[in-house]
Structures are given as C-alpha cells and as structure tokens.
PDB file of N, CA and C in Angstrom:
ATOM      1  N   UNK A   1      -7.127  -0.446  -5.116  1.00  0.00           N
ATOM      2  CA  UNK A   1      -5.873   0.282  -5.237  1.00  0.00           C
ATOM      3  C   UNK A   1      -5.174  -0.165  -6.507  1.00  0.00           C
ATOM      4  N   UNK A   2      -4.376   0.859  -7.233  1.00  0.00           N
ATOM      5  CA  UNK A   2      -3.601   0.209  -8.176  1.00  0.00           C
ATOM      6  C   UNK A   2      -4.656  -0.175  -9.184  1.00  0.00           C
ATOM      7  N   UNK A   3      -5.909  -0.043  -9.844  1.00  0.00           N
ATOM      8  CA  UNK A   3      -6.683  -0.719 -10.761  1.00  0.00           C
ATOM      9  C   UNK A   3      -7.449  -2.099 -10.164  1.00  0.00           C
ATOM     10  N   UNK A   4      -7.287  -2.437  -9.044  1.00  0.00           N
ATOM     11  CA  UNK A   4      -7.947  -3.883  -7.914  1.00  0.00           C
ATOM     12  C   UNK A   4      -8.797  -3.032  -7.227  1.00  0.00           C
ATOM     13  N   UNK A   5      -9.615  -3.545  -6.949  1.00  0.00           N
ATOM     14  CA  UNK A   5     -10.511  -3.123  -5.831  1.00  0.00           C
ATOM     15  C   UNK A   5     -10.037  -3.623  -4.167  1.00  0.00           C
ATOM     16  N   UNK A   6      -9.908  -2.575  -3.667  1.00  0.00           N
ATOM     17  CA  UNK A   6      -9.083  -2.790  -2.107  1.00  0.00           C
ATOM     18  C   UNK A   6     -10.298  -2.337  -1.038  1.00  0.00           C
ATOM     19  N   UNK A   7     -10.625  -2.979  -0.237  1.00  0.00           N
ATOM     20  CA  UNK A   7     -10.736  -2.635   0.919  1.00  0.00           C
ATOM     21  C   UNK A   7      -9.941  -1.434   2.115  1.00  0.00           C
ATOM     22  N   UNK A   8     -10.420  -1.615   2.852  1.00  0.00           N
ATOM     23  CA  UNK A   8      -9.479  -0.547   4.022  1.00  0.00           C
ATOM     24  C   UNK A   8      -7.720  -0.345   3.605  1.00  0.00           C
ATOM     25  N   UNK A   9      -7.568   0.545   4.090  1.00  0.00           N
ATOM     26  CA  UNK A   9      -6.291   1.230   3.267  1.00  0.00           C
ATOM     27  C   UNK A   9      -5.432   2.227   4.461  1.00  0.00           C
ATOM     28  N   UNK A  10      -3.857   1.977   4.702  1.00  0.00           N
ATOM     29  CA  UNK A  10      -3.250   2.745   5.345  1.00  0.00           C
ATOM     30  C   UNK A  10      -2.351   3.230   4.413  1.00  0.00           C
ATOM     31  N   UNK A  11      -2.238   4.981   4.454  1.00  0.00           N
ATOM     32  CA  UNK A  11      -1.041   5.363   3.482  1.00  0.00           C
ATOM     33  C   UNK A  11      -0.426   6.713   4.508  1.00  0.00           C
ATOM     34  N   UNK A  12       0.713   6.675   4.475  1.00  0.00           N
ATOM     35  CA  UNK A  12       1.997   7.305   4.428  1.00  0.00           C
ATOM     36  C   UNK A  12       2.803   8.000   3.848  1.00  0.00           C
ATOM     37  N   UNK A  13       2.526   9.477   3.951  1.00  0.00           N
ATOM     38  CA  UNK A  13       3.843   9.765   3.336  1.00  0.00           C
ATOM     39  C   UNK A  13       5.288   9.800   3.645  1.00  0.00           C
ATOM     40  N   UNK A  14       6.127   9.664   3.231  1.00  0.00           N
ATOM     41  CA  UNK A  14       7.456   9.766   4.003  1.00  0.00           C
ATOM     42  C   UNK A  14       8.730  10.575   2.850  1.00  0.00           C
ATOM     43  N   UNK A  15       9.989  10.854   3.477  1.00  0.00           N
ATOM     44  CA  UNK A  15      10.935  11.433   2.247  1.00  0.00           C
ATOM     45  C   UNK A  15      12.254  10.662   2.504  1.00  0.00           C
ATOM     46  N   UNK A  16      13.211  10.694   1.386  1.00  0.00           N
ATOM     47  CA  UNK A  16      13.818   9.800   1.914  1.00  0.00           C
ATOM     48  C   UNK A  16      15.485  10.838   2.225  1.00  0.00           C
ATOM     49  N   UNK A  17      16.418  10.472   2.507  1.00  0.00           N
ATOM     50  CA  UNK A  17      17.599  11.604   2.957  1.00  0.00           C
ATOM     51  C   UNK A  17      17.809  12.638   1.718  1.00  0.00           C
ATOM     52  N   UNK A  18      17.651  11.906   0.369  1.00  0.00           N
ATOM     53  CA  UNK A  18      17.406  13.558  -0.407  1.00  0.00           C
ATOM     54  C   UNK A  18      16.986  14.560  -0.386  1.00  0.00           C
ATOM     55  N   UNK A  19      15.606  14.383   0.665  1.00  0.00           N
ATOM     56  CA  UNK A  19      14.317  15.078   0.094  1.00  0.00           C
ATOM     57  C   UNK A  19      13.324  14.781  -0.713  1.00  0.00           C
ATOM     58  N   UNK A  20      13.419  13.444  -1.306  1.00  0.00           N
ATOM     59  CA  UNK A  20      12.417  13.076  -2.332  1.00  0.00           C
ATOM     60  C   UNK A  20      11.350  12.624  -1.010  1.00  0.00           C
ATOM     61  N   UNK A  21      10.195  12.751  -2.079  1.00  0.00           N
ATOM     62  CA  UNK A  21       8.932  12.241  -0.983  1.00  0.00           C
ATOM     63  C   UNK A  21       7.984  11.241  -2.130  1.00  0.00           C
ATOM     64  N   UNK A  22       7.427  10.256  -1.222  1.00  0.00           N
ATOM     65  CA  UNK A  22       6.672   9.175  -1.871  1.00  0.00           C
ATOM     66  C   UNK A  22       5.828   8.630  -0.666  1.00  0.00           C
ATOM     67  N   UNK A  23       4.686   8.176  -1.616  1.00  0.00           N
ATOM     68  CA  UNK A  23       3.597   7.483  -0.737  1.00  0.00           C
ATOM     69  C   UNK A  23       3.231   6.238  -0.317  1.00  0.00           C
ATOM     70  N   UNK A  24       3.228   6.072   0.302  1.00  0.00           N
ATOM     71  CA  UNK A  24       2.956   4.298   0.377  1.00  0.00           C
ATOM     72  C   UNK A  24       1.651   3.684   1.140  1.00  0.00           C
ATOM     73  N   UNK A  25       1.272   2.768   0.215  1.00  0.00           N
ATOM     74  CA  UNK A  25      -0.232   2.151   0.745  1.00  0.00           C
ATOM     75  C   UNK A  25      -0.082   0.864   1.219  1.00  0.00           C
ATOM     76  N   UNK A  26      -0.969   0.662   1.854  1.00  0.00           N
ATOM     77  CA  UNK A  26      -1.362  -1.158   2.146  1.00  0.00           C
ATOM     78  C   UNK A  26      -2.656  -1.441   2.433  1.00  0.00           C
ATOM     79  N   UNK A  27      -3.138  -2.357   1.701  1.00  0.00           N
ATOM     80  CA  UNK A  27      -4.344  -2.463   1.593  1.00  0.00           C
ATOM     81  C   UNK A  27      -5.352  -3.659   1.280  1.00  0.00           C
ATOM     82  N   UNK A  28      -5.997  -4.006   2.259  1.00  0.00           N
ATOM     83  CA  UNK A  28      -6.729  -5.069   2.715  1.00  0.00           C
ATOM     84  C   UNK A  28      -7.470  -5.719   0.544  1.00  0.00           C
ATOM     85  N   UNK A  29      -7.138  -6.306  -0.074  1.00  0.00           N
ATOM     86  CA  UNK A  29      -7.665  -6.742  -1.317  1.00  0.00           C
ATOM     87  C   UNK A  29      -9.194  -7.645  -1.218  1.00  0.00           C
ATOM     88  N   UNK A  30     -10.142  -7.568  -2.113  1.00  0.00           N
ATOM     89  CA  UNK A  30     -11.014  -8.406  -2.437  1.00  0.00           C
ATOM     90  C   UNK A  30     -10.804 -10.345  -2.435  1.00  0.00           C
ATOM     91  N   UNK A  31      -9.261 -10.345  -2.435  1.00  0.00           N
ATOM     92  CA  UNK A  31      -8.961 -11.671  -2.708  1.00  0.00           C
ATOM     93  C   UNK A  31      -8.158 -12.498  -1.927  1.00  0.00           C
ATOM     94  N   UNK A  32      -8.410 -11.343  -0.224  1.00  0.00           N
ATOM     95  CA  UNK A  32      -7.740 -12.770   1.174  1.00  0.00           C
ATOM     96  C   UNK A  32      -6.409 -12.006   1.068  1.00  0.00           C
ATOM     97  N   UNK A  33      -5.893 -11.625   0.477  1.00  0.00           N
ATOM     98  CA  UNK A  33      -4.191 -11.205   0.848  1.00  0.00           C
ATOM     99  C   UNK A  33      -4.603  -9.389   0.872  1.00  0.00           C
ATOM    100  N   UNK A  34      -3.032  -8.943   1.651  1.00  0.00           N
ATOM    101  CA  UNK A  34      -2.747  -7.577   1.166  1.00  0.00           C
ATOM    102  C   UNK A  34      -2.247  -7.289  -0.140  1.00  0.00           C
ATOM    103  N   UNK A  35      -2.231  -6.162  -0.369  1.00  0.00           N
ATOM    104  CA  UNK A  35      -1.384  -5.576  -1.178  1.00  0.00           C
ATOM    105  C   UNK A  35      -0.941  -4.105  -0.930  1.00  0.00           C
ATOM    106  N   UNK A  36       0.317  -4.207  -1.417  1.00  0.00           N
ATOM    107  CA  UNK A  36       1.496  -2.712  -1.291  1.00  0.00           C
ATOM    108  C   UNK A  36       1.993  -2.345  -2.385  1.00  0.00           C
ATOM    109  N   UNK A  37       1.948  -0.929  -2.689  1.00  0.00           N
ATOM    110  CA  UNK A  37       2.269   0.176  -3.309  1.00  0.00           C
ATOM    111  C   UNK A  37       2.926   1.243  -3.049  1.00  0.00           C
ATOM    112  N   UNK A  38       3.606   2.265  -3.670  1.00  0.00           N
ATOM    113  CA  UNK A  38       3.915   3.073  -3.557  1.00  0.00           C
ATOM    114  C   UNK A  38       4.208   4.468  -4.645  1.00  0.00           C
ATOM    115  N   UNK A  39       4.414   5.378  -4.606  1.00  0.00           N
ATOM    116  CA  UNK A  39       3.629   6.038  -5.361  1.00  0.00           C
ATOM    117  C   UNK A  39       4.859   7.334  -5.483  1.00  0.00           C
ATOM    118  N   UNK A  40       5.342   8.034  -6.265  1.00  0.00           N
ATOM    119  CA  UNK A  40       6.789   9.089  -6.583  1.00  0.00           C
ATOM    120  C   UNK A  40       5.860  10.211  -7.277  1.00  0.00           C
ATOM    121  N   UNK A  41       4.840  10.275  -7.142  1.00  0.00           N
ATOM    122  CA  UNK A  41       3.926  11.340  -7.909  1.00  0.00           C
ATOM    123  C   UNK A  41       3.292  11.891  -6.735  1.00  0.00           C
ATOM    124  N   UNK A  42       3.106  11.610  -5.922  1.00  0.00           N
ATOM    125  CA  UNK A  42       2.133  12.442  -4.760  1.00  0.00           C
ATOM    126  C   UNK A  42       0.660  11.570  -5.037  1.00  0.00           C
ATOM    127  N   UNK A  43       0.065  10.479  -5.304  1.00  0.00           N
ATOM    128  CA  UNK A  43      -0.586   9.774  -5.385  1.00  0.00           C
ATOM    129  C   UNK A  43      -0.833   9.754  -6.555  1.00  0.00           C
ATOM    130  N   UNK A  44      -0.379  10.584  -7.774  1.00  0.00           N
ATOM    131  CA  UNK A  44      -1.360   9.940  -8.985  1.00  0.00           C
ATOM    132  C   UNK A  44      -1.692   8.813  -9.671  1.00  0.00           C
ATOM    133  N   UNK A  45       0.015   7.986  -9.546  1.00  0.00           N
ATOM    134  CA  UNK A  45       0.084   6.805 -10.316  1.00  0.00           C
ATOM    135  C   UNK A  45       0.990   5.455  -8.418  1.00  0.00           C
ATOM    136  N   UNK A  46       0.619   4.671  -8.853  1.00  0.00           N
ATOM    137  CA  UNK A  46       1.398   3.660  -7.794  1.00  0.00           C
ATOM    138  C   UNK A  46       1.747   2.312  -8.651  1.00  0.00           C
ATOM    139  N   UNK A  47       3.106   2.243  -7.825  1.00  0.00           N
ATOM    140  CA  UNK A  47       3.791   0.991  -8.080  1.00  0.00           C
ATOM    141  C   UNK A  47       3.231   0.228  -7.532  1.00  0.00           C
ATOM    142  N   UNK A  48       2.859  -1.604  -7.792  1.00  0.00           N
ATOM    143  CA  UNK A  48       2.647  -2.688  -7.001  1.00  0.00           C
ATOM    144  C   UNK A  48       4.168  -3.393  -6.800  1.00  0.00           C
ATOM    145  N   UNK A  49       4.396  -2.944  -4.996  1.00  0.00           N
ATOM    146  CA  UNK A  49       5.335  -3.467  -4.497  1.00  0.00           C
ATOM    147  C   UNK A  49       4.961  -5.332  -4.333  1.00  0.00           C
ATOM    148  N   UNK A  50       4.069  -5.085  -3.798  1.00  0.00           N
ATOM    149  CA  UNK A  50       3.555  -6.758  -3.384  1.00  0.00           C
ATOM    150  C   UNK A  50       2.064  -6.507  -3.203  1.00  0.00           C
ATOM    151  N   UNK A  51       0.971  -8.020  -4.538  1.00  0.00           N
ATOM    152  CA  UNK A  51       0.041  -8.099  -4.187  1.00  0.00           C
ATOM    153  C   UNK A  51      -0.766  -9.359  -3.536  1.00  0.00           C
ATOM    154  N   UNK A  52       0.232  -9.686  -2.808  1.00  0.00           N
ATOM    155  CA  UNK A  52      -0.241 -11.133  -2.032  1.00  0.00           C
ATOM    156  C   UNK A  52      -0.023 -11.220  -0.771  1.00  0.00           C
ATOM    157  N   UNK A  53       0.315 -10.080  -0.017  1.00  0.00           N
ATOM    158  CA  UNK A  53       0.795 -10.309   0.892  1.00  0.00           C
ATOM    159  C   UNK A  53       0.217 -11.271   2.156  1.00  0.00           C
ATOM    160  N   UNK A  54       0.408 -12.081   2.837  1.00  0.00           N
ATOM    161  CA  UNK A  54      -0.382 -13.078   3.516  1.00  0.00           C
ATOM    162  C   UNK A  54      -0.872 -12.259   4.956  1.00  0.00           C
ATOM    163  N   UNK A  55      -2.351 -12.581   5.129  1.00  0.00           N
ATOM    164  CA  UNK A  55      -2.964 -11.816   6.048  1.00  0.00           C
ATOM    165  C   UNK A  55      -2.733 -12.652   7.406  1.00  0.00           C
ATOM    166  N   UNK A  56      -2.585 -12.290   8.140  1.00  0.00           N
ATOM    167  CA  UNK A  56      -2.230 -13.327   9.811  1.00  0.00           C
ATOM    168  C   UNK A  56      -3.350 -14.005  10.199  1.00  0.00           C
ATOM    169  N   UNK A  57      -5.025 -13.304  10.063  1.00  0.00           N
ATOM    170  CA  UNK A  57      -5.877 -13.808  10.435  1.00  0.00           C
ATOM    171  C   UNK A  57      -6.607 -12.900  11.914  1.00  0.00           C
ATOM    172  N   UNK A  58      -5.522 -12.465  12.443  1.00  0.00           N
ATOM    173  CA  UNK A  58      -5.472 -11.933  13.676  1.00  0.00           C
ATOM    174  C   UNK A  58      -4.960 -10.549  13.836  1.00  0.00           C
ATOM    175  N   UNK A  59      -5.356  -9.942  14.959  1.00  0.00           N
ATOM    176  CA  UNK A  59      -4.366  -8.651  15.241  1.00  0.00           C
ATOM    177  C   UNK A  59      -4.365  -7.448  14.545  1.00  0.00           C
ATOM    178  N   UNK A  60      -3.264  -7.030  14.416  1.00  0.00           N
ATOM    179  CA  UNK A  60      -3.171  -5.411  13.383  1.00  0.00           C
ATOM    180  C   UNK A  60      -2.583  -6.484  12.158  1.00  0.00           C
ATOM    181  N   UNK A  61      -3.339  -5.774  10.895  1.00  0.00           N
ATOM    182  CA  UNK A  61      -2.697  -6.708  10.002  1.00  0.00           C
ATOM    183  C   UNK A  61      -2.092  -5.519   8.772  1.00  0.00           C
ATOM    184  N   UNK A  62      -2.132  -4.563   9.178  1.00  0.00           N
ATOM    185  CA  UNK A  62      -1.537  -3.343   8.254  1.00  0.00           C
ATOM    186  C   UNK A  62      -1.203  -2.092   8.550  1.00  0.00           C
ATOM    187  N   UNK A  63      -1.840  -1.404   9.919  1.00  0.00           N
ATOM    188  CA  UNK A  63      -1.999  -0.317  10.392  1.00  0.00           C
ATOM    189  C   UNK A  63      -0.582   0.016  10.790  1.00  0.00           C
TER     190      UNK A  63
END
C-alpha cells in the first residue's frame, strides 16, 4: 500500500457531514506492524496516516 508492499488489506469508504468522500485502508505490512492511509481521490493517490501501527498478536487486528 502507499509504495510498501502490504499484505491483507481492509478499506472503507465513508463521507464526512459535507459530503466529501474518502477512503481509508489498513493494512497488515511486510515489516510486523500495520499501516493506515487514506485517500481524497477515490483511491488514486493515499496519505500515510500511520505506518507502525503495533499488531496485538491476537484476535481481529484490523477488520
């Protein structure tokens, strides 16, 4: 995702009370953490919100 190579991936669209709409990912990384994005183009380009996010080990860890 984002130019990284990601593993499994949950994305979302959502809008916010304007009407604007944006996408948002999370996504299992090559390197032990998550990472999050989000995206004001309809997927073409994404922001890196956070690429470290710490994985629990356990459970739902993004879904």
């Amino acid at each position: 995702m984002m130019g990284d190579e990601s593993l499994e991936c949950e994305m979302a669209e959502f809008c916010d009370v304007e009407g604007n709409r944006f996408v948002y990912c999370n996504a299992r990384s090559g390197g032990g953490c998550r990472v999050e994005g989000v995206s004001e183009d309809d997927g073409k380009s994404f922001i890196v919100l956070n690429s470290a996010l710490v994985e629990t080990g356990y459970g739902c860890q993004g879904s």
